[in-house]
C-alpha atoms as a PDB file:
ATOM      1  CA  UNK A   1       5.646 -22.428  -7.756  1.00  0.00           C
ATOM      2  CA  UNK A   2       3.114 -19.532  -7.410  1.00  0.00           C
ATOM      3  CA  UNK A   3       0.169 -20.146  -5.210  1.00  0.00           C
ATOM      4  CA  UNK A   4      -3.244 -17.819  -5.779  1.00  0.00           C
ATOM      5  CA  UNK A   5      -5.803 -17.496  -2.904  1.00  0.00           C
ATOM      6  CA  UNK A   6      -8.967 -15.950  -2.214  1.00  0.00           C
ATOM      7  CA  UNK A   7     -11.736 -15.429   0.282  1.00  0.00           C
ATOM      8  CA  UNK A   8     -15.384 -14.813  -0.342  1.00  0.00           C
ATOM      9  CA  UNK A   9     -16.873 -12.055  -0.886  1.00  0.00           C
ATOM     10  CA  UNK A  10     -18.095 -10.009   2.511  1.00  0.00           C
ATOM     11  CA  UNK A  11     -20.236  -6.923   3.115  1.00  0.00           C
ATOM     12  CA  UNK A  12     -18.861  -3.014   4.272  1.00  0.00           C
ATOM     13  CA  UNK A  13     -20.846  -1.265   6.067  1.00  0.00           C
ATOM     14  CA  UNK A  14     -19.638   2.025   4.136  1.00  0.00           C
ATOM     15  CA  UNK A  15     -20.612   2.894   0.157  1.00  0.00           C
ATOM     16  CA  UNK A  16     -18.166   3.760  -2.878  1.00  0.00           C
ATOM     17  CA  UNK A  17     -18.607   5.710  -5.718  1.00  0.00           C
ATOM     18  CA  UNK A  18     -20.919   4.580  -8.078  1.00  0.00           C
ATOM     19  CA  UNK A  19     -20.090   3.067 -11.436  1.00  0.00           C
ATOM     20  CA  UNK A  20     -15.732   2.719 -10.100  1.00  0.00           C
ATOM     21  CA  UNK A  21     -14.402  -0.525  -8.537  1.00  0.00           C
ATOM     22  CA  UNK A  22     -11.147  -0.610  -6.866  1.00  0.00           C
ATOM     23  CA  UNK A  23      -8.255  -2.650  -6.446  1.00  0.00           C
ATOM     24  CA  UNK A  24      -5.449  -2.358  -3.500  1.00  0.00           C
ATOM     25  CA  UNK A  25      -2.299  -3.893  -3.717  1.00  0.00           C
ATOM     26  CA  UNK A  26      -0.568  -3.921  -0.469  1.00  0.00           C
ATOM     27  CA  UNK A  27       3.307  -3.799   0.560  1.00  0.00           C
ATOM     28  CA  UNK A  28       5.506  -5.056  -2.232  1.00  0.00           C
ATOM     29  CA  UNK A  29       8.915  -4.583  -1.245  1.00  0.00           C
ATOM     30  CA  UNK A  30      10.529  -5.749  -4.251  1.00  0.00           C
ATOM     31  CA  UNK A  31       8.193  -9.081  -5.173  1.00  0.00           C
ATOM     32  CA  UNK A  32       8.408  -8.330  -8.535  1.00  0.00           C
ATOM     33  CA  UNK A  33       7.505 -11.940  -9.336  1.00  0.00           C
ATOM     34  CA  UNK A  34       4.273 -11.703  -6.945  1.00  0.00           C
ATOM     35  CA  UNK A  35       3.282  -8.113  -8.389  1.00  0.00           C
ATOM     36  CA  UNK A  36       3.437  -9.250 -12.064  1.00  0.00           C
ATOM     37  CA  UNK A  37       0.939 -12.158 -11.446  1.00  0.00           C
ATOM     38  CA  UNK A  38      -1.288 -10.202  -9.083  1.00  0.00           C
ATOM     39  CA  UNK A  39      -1.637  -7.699 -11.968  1.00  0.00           C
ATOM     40  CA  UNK A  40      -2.260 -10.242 -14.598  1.00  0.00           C
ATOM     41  CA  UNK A  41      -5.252 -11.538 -12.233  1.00  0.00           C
ATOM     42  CA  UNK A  42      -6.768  -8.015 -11.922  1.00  0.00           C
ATOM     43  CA  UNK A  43      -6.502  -8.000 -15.714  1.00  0.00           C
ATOM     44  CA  UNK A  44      -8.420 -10.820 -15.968  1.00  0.00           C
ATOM     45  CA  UNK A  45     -11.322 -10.094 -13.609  1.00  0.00           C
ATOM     46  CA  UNK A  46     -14.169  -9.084 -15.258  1.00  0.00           C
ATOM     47  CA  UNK A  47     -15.322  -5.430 -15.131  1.00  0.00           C
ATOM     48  CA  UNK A  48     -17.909  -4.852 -11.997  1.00  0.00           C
ATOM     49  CA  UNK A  49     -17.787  -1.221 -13.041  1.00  0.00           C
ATOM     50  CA  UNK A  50     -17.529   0.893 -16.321  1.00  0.00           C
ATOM     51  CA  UNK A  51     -14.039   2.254 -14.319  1.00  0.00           C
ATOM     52  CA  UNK A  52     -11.398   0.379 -12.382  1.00  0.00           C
ATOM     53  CA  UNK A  53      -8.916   2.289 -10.033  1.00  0.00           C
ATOM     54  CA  UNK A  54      -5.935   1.090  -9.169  1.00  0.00           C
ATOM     55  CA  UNK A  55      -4.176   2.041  -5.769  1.00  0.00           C
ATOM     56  CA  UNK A  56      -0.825   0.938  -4.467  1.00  0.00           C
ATOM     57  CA  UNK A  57      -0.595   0.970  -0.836  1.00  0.00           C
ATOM     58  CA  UNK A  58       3.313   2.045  -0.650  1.00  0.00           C
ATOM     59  CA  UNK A  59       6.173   0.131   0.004  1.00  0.00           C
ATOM     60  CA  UNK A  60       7.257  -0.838  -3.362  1.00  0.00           C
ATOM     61  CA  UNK A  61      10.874  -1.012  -2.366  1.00  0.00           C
ATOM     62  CA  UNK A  62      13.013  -2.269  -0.123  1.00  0.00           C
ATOM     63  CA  UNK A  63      13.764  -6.171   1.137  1.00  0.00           C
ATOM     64  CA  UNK A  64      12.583  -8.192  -1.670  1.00  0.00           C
ATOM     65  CA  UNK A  65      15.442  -8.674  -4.620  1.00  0.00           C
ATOM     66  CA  UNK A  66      13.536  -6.661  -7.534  1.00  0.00           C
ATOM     67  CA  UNK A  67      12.603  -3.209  -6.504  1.00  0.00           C
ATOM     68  CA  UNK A  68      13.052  -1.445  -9.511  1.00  0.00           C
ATOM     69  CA  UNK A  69      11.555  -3.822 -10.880  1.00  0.00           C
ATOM     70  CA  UNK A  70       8.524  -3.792  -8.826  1.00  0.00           C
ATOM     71  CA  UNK A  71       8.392   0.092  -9.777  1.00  0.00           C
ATOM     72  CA  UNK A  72       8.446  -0.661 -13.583  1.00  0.00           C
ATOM     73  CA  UNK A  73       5.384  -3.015 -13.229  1.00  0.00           C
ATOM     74  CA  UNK A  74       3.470  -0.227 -11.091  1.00  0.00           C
ATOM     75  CA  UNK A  75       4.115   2.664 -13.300  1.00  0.00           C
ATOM     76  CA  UNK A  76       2.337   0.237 -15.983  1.00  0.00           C
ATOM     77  CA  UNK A  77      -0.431  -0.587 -14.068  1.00  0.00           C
ATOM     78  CA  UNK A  78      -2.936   0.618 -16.315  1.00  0.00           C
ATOM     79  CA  UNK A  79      -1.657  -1.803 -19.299  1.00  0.00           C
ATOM     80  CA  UNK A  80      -1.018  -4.757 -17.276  1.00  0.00           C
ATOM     81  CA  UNK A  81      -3.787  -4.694 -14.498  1.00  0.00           C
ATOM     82  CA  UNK A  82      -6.344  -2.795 -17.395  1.00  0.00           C
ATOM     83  CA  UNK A  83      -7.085  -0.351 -14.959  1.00  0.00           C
ATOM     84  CA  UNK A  84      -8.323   3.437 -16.132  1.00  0.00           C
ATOM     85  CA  UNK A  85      -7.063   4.961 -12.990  1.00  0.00           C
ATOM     86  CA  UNK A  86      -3.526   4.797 -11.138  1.00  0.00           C
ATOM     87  CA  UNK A  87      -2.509   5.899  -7.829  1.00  0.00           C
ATOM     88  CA  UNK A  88       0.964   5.140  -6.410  1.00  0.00           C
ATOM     89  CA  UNK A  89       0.688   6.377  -2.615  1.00  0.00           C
ATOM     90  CA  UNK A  90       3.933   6.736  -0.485  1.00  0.00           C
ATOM     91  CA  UNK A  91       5.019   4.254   2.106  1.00  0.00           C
ATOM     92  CA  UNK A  92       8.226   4.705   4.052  1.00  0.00           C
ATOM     93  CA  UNK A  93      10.376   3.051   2.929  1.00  0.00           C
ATOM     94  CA  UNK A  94       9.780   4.765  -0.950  1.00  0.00           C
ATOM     95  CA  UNK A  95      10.247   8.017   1.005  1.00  0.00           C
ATOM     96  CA  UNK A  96      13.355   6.891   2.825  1.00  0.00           C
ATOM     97  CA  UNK A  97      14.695   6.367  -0.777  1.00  0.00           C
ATOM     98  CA  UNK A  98      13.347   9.996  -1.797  1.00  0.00           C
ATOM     99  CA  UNK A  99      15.630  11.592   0.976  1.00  0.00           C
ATOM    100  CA  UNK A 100      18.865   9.492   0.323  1.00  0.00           C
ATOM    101  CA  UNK A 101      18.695  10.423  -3.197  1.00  0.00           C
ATOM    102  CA  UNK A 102      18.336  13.925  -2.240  1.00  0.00           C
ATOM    103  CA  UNK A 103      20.886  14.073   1.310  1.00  0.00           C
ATOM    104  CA  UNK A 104      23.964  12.175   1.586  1.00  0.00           C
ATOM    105  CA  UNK A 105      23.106  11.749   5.409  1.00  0.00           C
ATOM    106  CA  UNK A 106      19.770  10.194   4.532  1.00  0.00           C
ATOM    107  CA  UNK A 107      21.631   7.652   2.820  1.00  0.00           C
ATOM    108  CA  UNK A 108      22.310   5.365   5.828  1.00  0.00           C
ATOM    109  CA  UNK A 109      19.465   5.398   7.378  1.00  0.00           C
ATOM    110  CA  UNK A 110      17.675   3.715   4.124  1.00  0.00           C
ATOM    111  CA  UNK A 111      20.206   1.353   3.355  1.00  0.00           C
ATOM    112  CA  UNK A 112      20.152   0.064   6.893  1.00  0.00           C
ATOM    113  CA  UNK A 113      16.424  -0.416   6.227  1.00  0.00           C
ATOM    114  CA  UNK A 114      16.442  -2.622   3.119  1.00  0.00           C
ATOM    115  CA  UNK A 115      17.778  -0.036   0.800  1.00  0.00           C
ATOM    116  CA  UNK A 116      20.882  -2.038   0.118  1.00  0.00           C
ATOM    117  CA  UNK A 117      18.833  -4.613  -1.943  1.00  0.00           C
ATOM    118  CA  UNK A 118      18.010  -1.299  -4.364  1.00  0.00           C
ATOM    119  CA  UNK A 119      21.590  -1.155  -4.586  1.00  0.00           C
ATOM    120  CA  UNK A 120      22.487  -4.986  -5.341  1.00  0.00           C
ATOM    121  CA  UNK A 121      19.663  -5.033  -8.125  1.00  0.00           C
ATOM    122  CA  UNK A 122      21.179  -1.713  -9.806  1.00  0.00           C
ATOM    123  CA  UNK A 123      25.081  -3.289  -9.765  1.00  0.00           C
ATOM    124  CA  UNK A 124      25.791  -0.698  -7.025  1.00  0.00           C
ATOM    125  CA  UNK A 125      27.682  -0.879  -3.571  1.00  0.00           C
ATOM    126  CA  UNK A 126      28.201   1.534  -0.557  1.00  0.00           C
ATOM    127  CA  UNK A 127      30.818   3.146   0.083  1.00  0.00           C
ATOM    128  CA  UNK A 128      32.532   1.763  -3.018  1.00  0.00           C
ATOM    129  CA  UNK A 129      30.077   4.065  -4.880  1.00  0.00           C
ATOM    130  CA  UNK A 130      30.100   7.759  -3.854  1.00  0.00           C
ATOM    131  CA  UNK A 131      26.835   9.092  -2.672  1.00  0.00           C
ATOM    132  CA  UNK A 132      26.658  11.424  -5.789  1.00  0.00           C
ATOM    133  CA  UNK A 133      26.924   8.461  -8.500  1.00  0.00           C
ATOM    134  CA  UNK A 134      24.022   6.615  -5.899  1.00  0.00           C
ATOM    135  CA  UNK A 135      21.524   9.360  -6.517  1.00  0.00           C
ATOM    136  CA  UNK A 136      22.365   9.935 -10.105  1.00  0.00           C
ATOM    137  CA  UNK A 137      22.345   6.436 -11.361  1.00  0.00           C
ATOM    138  CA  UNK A 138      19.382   5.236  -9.270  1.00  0.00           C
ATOM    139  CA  UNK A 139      17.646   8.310 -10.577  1.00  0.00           C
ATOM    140  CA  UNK A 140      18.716   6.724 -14.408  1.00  0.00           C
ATOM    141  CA  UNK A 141      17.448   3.724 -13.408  1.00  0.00           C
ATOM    142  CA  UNK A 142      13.974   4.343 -11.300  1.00  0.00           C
ATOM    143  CA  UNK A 143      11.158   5.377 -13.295  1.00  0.00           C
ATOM    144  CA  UNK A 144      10.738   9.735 -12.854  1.00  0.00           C
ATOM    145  CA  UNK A 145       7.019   9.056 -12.814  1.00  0.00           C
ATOM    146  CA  UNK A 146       7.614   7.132  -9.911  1.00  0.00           C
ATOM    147  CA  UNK A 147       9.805   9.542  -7.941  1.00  0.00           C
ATOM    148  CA  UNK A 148       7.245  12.170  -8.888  1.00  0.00           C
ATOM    149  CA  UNK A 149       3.877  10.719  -7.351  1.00  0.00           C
ATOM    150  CA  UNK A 150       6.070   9.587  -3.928  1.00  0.00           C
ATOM    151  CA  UNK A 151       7.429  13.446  -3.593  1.00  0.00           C
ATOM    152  CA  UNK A 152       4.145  14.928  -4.498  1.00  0.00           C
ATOM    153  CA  UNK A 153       1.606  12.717  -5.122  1.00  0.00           C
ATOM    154  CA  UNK A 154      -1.340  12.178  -2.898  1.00  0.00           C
ATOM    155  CA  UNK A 155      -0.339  11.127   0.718  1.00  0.00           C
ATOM    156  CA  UNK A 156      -3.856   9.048   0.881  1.00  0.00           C
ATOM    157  CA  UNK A 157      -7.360   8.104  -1.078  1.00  0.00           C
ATOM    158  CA  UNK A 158     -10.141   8.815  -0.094  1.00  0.00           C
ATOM    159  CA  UNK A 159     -13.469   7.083  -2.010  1.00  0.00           C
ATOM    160  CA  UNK A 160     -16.627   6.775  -0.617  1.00  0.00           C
ATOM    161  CA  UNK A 161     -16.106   5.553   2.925  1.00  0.00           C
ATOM    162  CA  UNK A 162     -13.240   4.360   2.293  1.00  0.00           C
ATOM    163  CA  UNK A 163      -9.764   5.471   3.175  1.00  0.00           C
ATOM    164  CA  UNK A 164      -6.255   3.965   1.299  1.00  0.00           C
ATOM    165  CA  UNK A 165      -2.887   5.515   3.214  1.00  0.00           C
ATOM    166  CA  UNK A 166       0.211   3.495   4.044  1.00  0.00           C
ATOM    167  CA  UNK A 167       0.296   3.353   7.420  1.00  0.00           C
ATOM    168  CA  UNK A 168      -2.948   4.098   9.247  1.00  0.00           C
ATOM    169  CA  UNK A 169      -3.981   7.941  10.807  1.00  0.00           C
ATOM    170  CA  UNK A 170      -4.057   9.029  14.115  1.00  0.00           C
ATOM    171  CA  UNK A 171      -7.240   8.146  16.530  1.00  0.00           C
ATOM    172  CA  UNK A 172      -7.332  11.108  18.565  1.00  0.00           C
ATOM    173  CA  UNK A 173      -5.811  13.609  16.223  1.00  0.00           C
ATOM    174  CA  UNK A 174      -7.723  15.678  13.305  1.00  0.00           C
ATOM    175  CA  UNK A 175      -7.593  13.334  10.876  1.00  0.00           C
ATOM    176  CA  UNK A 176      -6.840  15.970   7.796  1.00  0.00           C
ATOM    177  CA  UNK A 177      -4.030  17.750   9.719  1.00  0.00           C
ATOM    178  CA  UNK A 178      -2.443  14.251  10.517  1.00  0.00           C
ATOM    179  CA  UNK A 179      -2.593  13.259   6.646  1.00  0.00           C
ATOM    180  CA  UNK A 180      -1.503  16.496   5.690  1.00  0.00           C
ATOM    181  CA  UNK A 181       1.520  15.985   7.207  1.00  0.00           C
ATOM    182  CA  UNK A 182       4.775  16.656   5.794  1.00  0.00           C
ATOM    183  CA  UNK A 183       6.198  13.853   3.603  1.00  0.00           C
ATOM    184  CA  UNK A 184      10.139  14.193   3.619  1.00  0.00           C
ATOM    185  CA  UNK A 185      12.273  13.500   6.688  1.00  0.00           C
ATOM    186  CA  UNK A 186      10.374  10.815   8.551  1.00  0.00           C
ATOM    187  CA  UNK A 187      11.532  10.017  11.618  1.00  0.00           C
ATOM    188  CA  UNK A 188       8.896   9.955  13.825  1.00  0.00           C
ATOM    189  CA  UNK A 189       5.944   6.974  14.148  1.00  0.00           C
ATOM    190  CA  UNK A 190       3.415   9.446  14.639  1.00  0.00           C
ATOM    191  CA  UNK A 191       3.411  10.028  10.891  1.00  0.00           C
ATOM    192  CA  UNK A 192       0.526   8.657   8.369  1.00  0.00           C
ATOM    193  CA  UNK A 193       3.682   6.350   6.914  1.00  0.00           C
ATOM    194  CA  UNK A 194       5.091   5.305   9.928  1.00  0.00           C
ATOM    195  CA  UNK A 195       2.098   4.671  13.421  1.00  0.00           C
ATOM    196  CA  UNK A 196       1.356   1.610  14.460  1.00  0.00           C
ATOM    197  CA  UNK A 197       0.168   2.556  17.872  1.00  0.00           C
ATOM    198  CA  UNK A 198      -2.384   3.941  18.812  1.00  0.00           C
ATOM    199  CA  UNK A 199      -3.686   3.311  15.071  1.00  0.00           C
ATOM    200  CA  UNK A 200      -3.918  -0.474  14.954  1.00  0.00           C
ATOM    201  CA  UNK A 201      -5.546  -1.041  18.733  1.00  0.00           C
ATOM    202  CA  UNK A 202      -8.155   1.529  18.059  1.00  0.00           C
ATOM    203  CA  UNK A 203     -11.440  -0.431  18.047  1.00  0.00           C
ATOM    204  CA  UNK A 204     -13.962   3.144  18.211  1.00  0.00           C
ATOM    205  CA  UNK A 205     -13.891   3.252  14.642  1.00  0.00           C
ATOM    206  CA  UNK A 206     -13.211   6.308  13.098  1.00  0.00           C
ATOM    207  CA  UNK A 207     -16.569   8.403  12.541  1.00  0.00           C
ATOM    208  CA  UNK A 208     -17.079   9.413  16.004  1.00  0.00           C
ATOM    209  CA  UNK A 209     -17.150  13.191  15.582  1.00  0.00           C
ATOM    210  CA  UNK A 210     -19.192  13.017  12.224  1.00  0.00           C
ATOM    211  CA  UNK A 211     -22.321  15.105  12.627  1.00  0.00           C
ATOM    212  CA  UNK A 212     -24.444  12.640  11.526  1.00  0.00           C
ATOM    213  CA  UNK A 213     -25.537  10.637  14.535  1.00  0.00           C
ATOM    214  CA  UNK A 214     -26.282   7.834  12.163  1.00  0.00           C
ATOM    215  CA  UNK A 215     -22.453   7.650  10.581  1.00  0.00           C
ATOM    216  CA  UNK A 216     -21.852   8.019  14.502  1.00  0.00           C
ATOM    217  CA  UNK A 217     -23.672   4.527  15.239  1.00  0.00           C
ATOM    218  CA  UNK A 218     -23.140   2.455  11.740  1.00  0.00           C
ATOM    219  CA  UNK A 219     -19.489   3.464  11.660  1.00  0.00           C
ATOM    220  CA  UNK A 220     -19.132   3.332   7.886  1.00  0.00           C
ATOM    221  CA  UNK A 221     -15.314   4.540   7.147  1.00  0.00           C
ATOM    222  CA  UNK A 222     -13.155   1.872   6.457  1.00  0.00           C
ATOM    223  CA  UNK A 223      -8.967   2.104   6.667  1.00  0.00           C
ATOM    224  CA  UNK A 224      -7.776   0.236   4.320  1.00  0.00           C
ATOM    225  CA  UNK A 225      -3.428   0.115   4.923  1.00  0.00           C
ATOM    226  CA  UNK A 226      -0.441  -1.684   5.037  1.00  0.00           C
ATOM    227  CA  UNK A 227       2.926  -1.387   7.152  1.00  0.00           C
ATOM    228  CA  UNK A 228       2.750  -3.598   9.602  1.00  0.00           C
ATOM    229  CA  UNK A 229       2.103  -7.311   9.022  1.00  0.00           C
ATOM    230  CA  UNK A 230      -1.168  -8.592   9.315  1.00  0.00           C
ATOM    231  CA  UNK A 231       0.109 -12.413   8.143  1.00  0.00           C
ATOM    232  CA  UNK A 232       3.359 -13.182  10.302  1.00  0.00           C
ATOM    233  CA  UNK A 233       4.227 -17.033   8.843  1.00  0.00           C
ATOM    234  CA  UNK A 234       4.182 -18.357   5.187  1.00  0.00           C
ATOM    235  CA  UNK A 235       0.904 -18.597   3.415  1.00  0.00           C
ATOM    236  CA  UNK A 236      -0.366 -21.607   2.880  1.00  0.00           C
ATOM    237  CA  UNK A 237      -4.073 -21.437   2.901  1.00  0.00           C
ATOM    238  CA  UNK A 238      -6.799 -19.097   2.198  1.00  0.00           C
ATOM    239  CA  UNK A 239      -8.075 -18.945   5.702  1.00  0.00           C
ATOM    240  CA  UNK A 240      -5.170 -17.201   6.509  1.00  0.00           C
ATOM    241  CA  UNK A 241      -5.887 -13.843   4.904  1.00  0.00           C
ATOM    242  CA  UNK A 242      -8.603 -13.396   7.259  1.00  0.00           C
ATOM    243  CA  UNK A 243      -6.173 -11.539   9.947  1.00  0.00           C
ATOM    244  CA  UNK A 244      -6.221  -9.322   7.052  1.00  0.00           C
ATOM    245  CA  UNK A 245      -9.666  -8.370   7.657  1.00  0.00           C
ATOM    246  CA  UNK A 246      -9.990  -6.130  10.538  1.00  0.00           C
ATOM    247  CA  UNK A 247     -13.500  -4.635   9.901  1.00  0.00           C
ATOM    248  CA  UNK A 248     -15.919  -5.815  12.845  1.00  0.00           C
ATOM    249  CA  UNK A 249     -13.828  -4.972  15.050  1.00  0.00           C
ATOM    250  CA  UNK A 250     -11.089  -2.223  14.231  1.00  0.00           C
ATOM    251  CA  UNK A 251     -13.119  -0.963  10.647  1.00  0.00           C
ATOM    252  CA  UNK A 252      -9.830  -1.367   9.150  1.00  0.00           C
ATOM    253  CA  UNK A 253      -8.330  -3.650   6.985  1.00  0.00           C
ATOM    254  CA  UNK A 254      -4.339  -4.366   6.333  1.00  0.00           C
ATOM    255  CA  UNK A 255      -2.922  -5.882   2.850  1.00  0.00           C
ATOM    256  CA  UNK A 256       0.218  -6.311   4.365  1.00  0.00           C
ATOM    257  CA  UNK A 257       1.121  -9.919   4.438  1.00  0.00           C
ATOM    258  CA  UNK A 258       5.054  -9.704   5.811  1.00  0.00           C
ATOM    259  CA  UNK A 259       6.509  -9.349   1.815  1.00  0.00           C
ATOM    260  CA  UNK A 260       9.350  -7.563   3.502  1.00  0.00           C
ATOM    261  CA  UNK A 261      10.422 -11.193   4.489  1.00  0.00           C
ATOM    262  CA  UNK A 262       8.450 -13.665   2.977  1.00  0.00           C
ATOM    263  CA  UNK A 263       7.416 -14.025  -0.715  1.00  0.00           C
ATOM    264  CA  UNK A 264       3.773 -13.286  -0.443  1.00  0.00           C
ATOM    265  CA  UNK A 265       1.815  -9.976  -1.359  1.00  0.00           C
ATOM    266  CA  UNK A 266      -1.998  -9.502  -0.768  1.00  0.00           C
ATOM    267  CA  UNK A 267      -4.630  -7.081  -2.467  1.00  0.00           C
ATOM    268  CA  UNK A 268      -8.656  -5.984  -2.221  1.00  0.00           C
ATOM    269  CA  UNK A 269     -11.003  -5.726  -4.608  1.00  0.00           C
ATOM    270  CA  UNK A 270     -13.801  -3.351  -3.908  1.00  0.00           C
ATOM    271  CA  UNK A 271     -17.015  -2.875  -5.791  1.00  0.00           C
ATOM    272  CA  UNK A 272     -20.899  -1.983  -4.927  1.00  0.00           C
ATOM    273  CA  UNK A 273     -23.313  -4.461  -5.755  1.00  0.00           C
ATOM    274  CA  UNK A 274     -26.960  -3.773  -5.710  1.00  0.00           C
ATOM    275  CA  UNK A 275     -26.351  -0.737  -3.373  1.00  0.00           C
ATOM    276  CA  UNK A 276     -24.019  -2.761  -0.905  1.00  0.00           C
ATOM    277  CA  UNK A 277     -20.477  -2.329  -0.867  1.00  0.00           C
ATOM    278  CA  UNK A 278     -18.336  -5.585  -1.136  1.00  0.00           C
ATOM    279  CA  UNK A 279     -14.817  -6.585  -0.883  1.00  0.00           C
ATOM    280  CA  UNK A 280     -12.601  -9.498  -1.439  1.00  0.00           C
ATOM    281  CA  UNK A 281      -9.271 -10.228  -0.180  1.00  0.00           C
ATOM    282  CA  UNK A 282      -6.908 -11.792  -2.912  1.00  0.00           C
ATOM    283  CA  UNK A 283      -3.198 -12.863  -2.431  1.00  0.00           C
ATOM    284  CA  UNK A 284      -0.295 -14.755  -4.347  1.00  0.00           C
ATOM    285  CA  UNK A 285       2.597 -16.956  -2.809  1.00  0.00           C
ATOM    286  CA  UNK A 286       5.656 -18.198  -3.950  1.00  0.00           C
END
């Protein structure tokens, strides 16, 4: 049986766009289930905002037992979450995928990171399957609009003060060189899809060499990422999605909730009310 859960509402020290709200759906990896019914409940939240963008985090794939079918229900975001805006950013595991479907020795390397799931759900098997009938068939049977925002879609959002990417950026790197990193070959976890470390310890926030002294002291930018798990054990309570929540202290916060291995899946919704930016963390169990 599903379970829905919410906190209240809290303040961001940041602002947004005006007349946009956003929602955030964080790692998915394969929850179709979860996915389907968080939509539905963004579809049913009333408008805050003449526009709604929707952003997906990464990590569609991988794990979980429906993959493609978690990349159906995101390609349709617009219809089922009535959203007016779509953005499907890359995690790592989604660009793992785009390498093994391009390079037989990428192929591996993904499957030994969830990607043999992919291949249960689409009747295939390695090595009875040839690499070759792999990448075609999964390319038959994964959505090409898909494949085409992970290879060269956006790597990250940026709206208002706030900041969507997969992973997290670098503290003591240029933060535009570090997201413009390249996408394809990721092997390395000083990449915008892959860093933990430094990244999740960093507690300066992240608006230190802005040359507005007062950005410098109210720290407005917000991360807002997934990749590692914020939620470690099964969710059973609302209280619980406050790890999720890392603004006092890191001005971050991370909507992944551990669906790699358990069958839970968070999301944000962000708005402006009255000139203050809001948020509220959102999640479904099963």
């Amino acid at each position: 049986m599903k379970k829905h859960f919410s906190l209240p509402w809290r303040d961001l020290p940041g602002a947004l766009p005006s007349g946009i709200e956003f929602f955030a759906i964080g790692d998915v990896h394969g929850q179709a289930d979860l996915l389907e019914a968080a939509l539905a409940s963004i579809a049913q939240t009333p408008r805050t905002a003449p526009l709604r963008q929707l952003v997906f985090l990464g990590d569609l794939i991988d794990r979980g037992a429906r993959s493609i079918a978690s990349i159906n229900l995101a390609v349709n975001g617009l219809t089922l979450a009535a959203a007016d805006h779509l953005k499907i950013l890359p995690g790592n595991h989604d660009l793992m995928l785009l390498d093994a479907l391009e390079a037989e020795d990428a192929l591996e390397h993904w499957l030994m990171n969830g990607g043999k799931n992919v291949l249960n759900e689409a009747g295939l098997s390695w090595p009875e399957n040839s690499w070759s009938a792999i990448s075609y068939l999964l390319q038959q049977k994964i959505p090409s609009a898909y494949l085409e925002q992970i290879a060269n879609g956006p790597s990250h959002l940026i709206l208002g003060d706030l900041i969507f990417v997969h992973a997290g950026i670098h503290p003591h790197r240029d933060m535009a060189a570090f997201l413009a990193q390249d996408r394809r070959n990721i092997r390395s976890d000083d990449h915008w899809a892959t860093i933990r470390y430094p990244f999740l310890d960093r507690t300066g926030g992240w608006d230190a060499n802005d040359p507005d002294p007062t950005r410098q002291q109210t720290r407005p930018t917000v991360i807002v990422h997934g990749h590692t798990p914020a939620l470690r054990e099964d969710l059973q309570h609302a209280a619980q999605l406050s790890v999720c929540d890392g603004v006092e202290e890191f001005r971050a916060v991370d909507l992944d909730i551990g669906a790699g291995h358990r069958s839970q899946l968070a999301w944000a919704h962000f708005r402006m009310d009255d000139g203050q930016t809001k948020m509220q963390l959102k999640a479904w169990s099963a």
